[in-house]
PDB file of N, CA and C in Angstrom:
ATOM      1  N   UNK A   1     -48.213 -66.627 -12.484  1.00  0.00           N
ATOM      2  CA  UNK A   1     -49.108 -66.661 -11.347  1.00  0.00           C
ATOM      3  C   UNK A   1     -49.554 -68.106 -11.125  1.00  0.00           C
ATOM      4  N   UNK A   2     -49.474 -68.894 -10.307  1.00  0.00           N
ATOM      5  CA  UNK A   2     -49.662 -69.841  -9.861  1.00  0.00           C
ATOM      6  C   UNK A   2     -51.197 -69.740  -9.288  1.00  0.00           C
ATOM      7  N   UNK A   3     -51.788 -71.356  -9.870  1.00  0.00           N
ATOM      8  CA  UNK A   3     -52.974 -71.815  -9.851  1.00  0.00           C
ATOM      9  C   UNK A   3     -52.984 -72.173  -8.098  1.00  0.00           C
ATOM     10  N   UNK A   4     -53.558 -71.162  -7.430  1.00  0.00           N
ATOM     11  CA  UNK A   4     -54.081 -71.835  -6.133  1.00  0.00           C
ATOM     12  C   UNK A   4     -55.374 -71.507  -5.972  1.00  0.00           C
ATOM     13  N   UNK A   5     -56.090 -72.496  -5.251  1.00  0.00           N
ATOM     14  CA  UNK A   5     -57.593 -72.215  -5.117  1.00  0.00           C
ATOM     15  C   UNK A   5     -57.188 -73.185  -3.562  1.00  0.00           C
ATOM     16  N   UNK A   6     -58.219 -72.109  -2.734  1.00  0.00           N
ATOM     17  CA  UNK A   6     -58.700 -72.238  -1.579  1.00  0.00           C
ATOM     18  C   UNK A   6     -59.875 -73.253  -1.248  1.00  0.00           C
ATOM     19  N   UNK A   7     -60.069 -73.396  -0.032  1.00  0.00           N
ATOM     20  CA  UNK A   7     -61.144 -74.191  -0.099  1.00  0.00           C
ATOM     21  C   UNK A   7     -62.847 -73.565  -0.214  1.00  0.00           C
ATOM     22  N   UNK A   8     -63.232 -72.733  -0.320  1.00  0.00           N
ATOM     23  CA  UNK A   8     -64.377 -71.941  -0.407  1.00  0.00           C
ATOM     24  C   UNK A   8     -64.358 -71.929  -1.916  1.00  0.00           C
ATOM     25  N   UNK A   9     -63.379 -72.037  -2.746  1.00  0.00           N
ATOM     26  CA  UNK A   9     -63.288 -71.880  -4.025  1.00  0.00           C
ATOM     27  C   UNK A   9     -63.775 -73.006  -4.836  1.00  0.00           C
ATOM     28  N   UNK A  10     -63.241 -74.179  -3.921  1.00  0.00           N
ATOM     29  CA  UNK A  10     -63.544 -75.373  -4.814  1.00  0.00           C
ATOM     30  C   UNK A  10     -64.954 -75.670  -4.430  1.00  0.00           C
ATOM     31  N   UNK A  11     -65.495 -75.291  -3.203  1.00  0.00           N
ATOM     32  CA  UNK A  11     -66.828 -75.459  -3.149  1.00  0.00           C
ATOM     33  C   UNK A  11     -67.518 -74.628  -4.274  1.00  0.00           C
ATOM     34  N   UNK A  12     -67.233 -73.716  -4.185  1.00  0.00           N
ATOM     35  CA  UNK A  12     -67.965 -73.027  -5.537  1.00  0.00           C
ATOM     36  C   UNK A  12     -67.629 -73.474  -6.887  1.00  0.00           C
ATOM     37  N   UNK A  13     -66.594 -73.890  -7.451  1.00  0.00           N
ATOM     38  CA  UNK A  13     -66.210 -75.016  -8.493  1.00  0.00           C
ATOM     39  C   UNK A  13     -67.241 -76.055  -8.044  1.00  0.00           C
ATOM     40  N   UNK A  14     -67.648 -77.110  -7.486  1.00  0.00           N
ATOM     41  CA  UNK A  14     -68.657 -78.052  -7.504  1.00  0.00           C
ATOM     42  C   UNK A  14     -69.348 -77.760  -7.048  1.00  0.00           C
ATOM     43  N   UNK A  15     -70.311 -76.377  -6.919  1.00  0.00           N
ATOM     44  CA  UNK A  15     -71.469 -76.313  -6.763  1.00  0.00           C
ATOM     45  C   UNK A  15     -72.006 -75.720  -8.327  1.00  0.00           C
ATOM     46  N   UNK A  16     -71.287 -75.117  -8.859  1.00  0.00           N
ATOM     47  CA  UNK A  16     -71.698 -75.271 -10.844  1.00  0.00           C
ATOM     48  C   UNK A  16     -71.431 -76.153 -11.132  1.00  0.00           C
ATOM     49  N   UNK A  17     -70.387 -77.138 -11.056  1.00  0.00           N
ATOM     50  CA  UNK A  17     -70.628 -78.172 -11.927  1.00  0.00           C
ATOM     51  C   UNK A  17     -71.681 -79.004 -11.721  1.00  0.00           C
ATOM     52  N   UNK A  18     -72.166 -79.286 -10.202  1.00  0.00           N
ATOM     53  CA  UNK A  18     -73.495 -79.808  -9.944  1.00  0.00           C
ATOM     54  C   UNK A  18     -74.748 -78.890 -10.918  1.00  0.00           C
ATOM     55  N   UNK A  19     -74.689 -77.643 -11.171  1.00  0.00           N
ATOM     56  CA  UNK A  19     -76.041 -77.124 -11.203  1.00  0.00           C
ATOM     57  C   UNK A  19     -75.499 -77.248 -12.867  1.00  0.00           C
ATOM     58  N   UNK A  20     -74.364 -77.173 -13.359  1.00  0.00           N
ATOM     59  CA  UNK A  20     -74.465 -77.407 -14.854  1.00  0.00           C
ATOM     60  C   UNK A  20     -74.617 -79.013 -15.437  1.00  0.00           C
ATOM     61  N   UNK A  21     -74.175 -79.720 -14.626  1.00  0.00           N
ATOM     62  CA  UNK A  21     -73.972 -81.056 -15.185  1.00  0.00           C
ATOM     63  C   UNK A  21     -75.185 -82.052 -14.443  1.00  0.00           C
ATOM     64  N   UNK A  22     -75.780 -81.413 -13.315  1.00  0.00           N
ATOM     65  CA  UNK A  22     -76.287 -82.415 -12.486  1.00  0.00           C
ATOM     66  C   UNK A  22     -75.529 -83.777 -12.024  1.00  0.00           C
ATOM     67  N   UNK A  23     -76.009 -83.938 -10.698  1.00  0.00           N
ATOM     68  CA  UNK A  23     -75.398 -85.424 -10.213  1.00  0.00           C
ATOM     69  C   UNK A  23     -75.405 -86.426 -10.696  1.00  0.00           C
ATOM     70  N   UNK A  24     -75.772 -87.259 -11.487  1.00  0.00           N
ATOM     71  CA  UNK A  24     -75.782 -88.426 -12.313  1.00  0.00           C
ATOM     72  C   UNK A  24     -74.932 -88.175 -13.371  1.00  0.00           C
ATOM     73  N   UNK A  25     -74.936 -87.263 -13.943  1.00  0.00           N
ATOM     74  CA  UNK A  25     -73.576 -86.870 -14.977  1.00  0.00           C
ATOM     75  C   UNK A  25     -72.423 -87.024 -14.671  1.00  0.00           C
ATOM     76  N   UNK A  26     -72.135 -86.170 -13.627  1.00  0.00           N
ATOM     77  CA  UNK A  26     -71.261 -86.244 -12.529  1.00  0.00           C
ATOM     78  C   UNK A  26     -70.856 -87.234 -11.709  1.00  0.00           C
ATOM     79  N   UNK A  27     -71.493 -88.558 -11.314  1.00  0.00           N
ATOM     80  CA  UNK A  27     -71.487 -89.139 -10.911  1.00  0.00           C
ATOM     81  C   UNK A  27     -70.614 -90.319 -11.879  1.00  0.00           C
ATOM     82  N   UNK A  28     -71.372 -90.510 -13.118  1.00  0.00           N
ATOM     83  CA  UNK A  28     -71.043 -91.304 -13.911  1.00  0.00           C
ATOM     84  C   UNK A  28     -69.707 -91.097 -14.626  1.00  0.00           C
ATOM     85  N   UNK A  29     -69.517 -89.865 -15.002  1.00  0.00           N
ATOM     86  CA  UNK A  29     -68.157 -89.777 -15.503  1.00  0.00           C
ATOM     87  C   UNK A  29     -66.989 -90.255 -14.336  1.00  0.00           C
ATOM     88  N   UNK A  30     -67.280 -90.117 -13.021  1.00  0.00           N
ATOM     89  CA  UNK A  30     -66.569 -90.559 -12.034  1.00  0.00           C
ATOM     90  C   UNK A  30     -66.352 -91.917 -12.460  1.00  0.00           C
ATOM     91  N   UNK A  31     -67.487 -92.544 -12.387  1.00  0.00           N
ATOM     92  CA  UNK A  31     -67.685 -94.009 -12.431  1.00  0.00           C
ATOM     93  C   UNK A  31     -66.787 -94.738 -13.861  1.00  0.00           C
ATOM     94  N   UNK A  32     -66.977 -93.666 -14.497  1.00  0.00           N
ATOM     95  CA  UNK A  32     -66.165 -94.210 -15.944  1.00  0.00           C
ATOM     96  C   UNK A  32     -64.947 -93.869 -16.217  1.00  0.00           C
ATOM     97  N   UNK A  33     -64.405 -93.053 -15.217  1.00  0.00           N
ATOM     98  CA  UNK A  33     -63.112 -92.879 -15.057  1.00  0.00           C
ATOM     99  C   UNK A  33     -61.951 -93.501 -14.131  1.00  0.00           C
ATOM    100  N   UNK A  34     -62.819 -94.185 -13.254  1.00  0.00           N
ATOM    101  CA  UNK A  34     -62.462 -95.269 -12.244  1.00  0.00           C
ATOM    102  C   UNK A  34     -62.157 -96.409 -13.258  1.00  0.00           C
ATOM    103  N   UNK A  35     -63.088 -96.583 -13.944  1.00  0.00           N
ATOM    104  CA  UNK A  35     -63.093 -97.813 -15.156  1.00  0.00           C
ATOM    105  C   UNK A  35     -61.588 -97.926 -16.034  1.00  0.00           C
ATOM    106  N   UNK A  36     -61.599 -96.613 -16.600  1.00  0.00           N
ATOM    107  CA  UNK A  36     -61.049 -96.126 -17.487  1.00  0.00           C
ATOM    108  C   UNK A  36     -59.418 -96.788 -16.862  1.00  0.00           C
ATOM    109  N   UNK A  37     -59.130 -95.971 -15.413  1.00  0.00           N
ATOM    110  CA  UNK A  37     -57.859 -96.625 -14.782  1.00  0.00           C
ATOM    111  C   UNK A  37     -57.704 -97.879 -14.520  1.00  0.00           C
ATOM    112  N   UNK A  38     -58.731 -98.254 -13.899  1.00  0.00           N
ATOM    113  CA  UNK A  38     -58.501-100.101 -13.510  1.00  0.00           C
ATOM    114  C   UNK A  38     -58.039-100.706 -14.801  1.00  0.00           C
ATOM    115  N   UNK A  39     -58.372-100.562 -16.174  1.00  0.00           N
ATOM    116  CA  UNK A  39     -58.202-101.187 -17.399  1.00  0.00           C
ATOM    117  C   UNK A  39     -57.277-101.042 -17.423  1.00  0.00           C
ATOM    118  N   UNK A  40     -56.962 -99.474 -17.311  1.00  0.00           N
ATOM    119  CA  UNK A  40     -55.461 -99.259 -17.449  1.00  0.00           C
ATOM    120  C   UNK A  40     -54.235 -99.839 -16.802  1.00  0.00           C
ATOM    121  N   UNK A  41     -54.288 -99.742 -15.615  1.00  0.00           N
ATOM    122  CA  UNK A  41     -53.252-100.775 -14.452  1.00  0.00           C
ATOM    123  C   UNK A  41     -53.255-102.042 -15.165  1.00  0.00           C
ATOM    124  N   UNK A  42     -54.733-102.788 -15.032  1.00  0.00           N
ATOM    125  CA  UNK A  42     -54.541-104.004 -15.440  1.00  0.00           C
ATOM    126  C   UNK A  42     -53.816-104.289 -16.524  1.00  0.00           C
ATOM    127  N   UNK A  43     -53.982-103.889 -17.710  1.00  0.00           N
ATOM    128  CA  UNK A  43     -52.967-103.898 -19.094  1.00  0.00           C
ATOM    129  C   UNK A  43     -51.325-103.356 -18.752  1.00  0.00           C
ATOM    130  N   UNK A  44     -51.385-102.458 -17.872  1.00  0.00           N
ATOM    131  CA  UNK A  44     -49.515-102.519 -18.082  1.00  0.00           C
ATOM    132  C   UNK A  44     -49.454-103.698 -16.676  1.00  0.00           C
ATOM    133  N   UNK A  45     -49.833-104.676 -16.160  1.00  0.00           N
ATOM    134  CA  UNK A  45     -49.507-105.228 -15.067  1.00  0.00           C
ATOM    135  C   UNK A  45     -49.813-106.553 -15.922  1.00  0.00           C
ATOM    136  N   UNK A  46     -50.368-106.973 -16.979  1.00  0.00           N
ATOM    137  CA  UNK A  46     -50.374-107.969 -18.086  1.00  0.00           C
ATOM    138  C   UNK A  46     -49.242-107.784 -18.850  1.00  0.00           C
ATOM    139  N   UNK A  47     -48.634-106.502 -19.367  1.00  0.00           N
ATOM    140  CA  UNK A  47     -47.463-106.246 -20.091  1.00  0.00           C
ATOM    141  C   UNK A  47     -46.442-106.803 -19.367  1.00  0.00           C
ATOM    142  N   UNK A  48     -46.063-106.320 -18.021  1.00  0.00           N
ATOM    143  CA  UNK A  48     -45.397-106.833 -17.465  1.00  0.00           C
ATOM    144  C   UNK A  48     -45.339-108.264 -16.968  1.00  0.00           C
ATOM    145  N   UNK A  49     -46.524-108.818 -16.745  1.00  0.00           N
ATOM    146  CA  UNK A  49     -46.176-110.323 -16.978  1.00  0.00           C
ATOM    147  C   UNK A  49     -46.074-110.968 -18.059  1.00  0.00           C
ATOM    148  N   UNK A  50     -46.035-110.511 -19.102  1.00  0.00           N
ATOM    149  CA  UNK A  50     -46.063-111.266 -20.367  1.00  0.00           C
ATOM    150  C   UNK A  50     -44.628-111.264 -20.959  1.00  0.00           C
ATOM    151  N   UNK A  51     -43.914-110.051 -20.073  1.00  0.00           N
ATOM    152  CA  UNK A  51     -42.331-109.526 -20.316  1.00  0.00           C
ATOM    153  C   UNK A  51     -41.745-110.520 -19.615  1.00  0.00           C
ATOM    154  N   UNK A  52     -42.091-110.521 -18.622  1.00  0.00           N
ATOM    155  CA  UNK A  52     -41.399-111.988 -17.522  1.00  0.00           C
ATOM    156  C   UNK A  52     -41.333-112.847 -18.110  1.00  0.00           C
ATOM    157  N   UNK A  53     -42.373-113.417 -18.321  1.00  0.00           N
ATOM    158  CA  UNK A  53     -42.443-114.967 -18.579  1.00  0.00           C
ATOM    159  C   UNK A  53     -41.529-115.073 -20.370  1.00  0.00           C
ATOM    160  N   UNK A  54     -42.065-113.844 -20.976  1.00  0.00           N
ATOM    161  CA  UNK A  54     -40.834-114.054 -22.646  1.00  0.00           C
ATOM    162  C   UNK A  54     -38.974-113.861 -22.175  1.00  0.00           C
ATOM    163  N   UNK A  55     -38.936-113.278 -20.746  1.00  0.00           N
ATOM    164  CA  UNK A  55     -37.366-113.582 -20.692  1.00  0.00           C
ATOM    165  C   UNK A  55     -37.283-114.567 -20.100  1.00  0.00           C
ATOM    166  N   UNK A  56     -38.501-115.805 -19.042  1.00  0.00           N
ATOM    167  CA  UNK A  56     -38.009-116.739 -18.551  1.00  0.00           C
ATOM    168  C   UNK A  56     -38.223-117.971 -19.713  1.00  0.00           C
ATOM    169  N   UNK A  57     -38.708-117.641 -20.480  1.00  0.00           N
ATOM    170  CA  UNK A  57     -38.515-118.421 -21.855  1.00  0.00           C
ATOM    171  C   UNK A  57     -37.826-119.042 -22.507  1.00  0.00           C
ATOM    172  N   UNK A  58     -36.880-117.440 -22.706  1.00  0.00           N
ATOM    173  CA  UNK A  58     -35.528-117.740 -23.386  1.00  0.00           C
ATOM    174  C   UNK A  58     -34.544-117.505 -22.835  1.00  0.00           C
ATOM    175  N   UNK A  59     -34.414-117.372 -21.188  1.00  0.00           N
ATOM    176  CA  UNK A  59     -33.766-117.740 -20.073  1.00  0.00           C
ATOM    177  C   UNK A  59     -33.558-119.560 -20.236  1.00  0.00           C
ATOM    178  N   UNK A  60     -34.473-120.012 -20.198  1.00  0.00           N
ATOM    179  CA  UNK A  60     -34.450-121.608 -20.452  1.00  0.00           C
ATOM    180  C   UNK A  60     -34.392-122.394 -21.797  1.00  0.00           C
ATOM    181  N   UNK A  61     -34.460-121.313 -22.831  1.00  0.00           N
ATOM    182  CA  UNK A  61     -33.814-121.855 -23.980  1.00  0.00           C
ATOM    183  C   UNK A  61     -32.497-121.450 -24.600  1.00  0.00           C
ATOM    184  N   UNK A  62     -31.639-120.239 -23.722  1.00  0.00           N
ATOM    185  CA  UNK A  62     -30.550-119.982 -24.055  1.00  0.00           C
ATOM    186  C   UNK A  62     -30.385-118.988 -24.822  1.00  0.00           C
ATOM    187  N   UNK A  63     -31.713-118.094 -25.492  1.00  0.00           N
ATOM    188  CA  UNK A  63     -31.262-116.764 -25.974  1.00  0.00           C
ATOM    189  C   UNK A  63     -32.403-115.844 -25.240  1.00  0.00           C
ATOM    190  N   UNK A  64     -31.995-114.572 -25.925  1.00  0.00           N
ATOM    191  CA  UNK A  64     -33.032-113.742 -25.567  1.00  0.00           C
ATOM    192  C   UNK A  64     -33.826-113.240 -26.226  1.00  0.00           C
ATOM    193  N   UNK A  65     -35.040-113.030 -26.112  1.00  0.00           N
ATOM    194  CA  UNK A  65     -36.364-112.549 -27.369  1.00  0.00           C
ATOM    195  C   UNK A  65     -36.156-111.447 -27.963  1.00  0.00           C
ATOM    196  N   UNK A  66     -36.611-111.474 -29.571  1.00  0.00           N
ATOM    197  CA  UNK A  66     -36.236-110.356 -29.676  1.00  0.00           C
ATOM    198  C   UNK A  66     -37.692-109.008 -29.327  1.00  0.00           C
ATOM    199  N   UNK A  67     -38.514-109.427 -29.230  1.00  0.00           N
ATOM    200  CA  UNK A  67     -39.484-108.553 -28.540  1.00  0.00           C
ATOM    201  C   UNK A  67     -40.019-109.114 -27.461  1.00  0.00           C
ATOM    202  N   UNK A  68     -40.139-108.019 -26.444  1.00  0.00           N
ATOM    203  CA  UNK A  68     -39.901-108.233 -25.099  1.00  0.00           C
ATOM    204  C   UNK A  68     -41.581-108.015 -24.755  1.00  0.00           C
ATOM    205  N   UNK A  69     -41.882-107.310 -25.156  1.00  0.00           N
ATOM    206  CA  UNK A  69     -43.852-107.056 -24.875  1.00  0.00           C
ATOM    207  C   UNK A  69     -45.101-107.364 -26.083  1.00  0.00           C
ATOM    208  N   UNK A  70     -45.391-108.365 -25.662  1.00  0.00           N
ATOM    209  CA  UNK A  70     -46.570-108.526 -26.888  1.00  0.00           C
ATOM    210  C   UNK A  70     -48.135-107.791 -26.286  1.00  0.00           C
ATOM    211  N   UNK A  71     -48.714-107.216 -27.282  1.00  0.00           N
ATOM    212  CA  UNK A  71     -50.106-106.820 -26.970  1.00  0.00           C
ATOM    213  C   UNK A  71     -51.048-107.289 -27.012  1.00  0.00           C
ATOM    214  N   UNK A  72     -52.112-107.027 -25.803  1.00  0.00           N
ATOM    215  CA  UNK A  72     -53.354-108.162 -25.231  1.00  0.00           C
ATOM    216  C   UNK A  72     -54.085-107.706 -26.323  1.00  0.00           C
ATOM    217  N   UNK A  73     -55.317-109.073 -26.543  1.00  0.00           N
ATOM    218  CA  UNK A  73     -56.412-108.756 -27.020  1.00  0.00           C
ATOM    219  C   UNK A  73     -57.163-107.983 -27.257  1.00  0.00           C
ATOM    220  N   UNK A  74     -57.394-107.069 -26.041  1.00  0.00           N
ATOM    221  CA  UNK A  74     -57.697-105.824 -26.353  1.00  0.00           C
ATOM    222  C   UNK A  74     -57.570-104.770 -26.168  1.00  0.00           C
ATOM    223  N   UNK A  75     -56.251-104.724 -26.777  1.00  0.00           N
ATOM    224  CA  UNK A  75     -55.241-103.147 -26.897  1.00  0.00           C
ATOM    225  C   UNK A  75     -55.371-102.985 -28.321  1.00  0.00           C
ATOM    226  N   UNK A  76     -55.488-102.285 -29.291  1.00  0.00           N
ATOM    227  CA  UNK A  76     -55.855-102.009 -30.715  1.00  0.00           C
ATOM    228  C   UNK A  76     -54.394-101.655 -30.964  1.00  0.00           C
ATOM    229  N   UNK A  77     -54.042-102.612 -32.237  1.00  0.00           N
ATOM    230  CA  UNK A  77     -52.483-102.729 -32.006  1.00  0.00           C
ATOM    231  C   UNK A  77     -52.343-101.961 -33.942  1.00  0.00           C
ATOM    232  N   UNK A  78     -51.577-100.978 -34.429  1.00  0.00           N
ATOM    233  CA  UNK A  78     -51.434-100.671 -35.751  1.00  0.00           C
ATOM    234  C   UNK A  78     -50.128-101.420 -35.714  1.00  0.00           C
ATOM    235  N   UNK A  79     -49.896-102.034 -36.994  1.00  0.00           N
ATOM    236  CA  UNK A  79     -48.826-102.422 -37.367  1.00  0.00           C
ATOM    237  C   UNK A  79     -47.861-101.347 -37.671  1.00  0.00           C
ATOM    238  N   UNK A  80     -46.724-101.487 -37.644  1.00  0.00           N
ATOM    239  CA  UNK A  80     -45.825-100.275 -38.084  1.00  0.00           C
ATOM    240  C   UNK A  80     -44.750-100.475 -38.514  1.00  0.00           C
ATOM    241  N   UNK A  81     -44.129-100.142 -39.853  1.00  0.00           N
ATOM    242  CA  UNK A  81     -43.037-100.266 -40.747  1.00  0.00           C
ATOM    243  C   UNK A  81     -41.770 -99.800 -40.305  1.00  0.00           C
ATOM    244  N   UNK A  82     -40.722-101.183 -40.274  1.00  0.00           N
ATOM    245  CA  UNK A  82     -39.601-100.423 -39.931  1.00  0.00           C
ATOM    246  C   UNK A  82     -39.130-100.026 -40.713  1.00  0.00           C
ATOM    247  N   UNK A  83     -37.932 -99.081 -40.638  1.00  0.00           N
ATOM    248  CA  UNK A  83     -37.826 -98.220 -41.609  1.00  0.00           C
ATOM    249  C   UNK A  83     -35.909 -98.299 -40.982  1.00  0.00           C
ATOM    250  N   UNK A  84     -35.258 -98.888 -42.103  1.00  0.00           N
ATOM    251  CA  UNK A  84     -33.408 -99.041 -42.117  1.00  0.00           C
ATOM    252  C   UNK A  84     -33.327 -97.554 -41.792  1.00  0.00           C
ATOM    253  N   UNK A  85     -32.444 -97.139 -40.724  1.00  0.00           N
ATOM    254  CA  UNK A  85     -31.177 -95.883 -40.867  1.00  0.00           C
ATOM    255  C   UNK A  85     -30.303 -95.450 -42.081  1.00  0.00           C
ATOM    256  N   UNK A  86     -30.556 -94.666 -42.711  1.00  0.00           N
ATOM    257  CA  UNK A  86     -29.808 -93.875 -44.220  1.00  0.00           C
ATOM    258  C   UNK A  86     -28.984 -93.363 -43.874  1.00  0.00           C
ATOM    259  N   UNK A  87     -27.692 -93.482 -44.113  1.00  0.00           N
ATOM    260  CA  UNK A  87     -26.711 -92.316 -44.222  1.00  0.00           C
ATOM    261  C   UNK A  87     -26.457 -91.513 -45.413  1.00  0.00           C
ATOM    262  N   UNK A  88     -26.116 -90.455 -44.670  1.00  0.00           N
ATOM    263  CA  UNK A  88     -26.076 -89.104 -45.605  1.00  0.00           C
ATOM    264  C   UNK A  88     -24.798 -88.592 -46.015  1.00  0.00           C
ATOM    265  N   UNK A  89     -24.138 -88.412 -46.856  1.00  0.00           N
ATOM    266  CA  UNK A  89     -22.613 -88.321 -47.176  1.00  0.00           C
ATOM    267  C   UNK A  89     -22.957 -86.528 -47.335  1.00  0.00           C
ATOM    268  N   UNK A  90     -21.670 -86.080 -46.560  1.00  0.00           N
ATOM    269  CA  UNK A  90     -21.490 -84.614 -46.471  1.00  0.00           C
ATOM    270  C   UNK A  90     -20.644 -84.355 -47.765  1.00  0.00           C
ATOM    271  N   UNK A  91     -21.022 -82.988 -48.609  1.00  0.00           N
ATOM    272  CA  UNK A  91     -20.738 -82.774 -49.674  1.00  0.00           C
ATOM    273  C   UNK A  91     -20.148 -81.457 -49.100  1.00  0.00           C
ATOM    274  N   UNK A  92     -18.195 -81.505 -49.996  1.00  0.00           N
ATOM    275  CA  UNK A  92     -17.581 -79.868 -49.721  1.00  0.00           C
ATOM    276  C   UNK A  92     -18.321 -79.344 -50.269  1.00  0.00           C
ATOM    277  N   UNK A  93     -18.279 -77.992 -49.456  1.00  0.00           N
ATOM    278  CA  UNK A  93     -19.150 -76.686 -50.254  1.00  0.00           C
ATOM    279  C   UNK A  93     -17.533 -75.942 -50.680  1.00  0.00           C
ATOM    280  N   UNK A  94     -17.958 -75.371 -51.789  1.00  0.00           N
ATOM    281  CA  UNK A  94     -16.757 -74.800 -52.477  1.00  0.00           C
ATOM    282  C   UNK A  94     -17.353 -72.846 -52.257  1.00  0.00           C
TER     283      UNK A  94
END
């Protein structure tokens, strides 16, 4: 069954969330979710210039990088272990 809601419906959807959350609640999570995206755009639109400029780099020094995106200041970055490919030798089953 497919989620459709009418328009009389959604008025009644934000007329509880007004009377449960009140307008300033409501208001603000708006406000911090606007936030939330602009940061967001801005950081992959920094990724992407930071990708440019590391291939026009080594465009002008003759190789190519071996990592292509470094992370801004404040992206919370975990380090992470590479880990070699194992091969597995298949054993006859008798």
């Amino acid at each position: 069954m497919p989620f459709n809601m009418q328009g009389w419906e959604w008025v009644i959807l934000i007329v509880l969330a007004l009377l449960i959350f009140g307008g300033s609640r409501l208001a603000g999570a708006g406000k911090n979710a606007g936030r939330a995206l602009r940061e967001f755009k801005d950081e992959t639109r920094q990724i992407k210039v930071d990708e440019e400029k590391a291939k026009r780099d080594a465009a002008a020094q003759g190789s190519l990088p071996t990592a292509t995106a470094t992370p801004t200041a404040s992206a919370d970055v975990v380090d992470a272990e590479v880990v070699e490919p194992v091969q597995v030798e298949k054993r006859d089953q008798a």
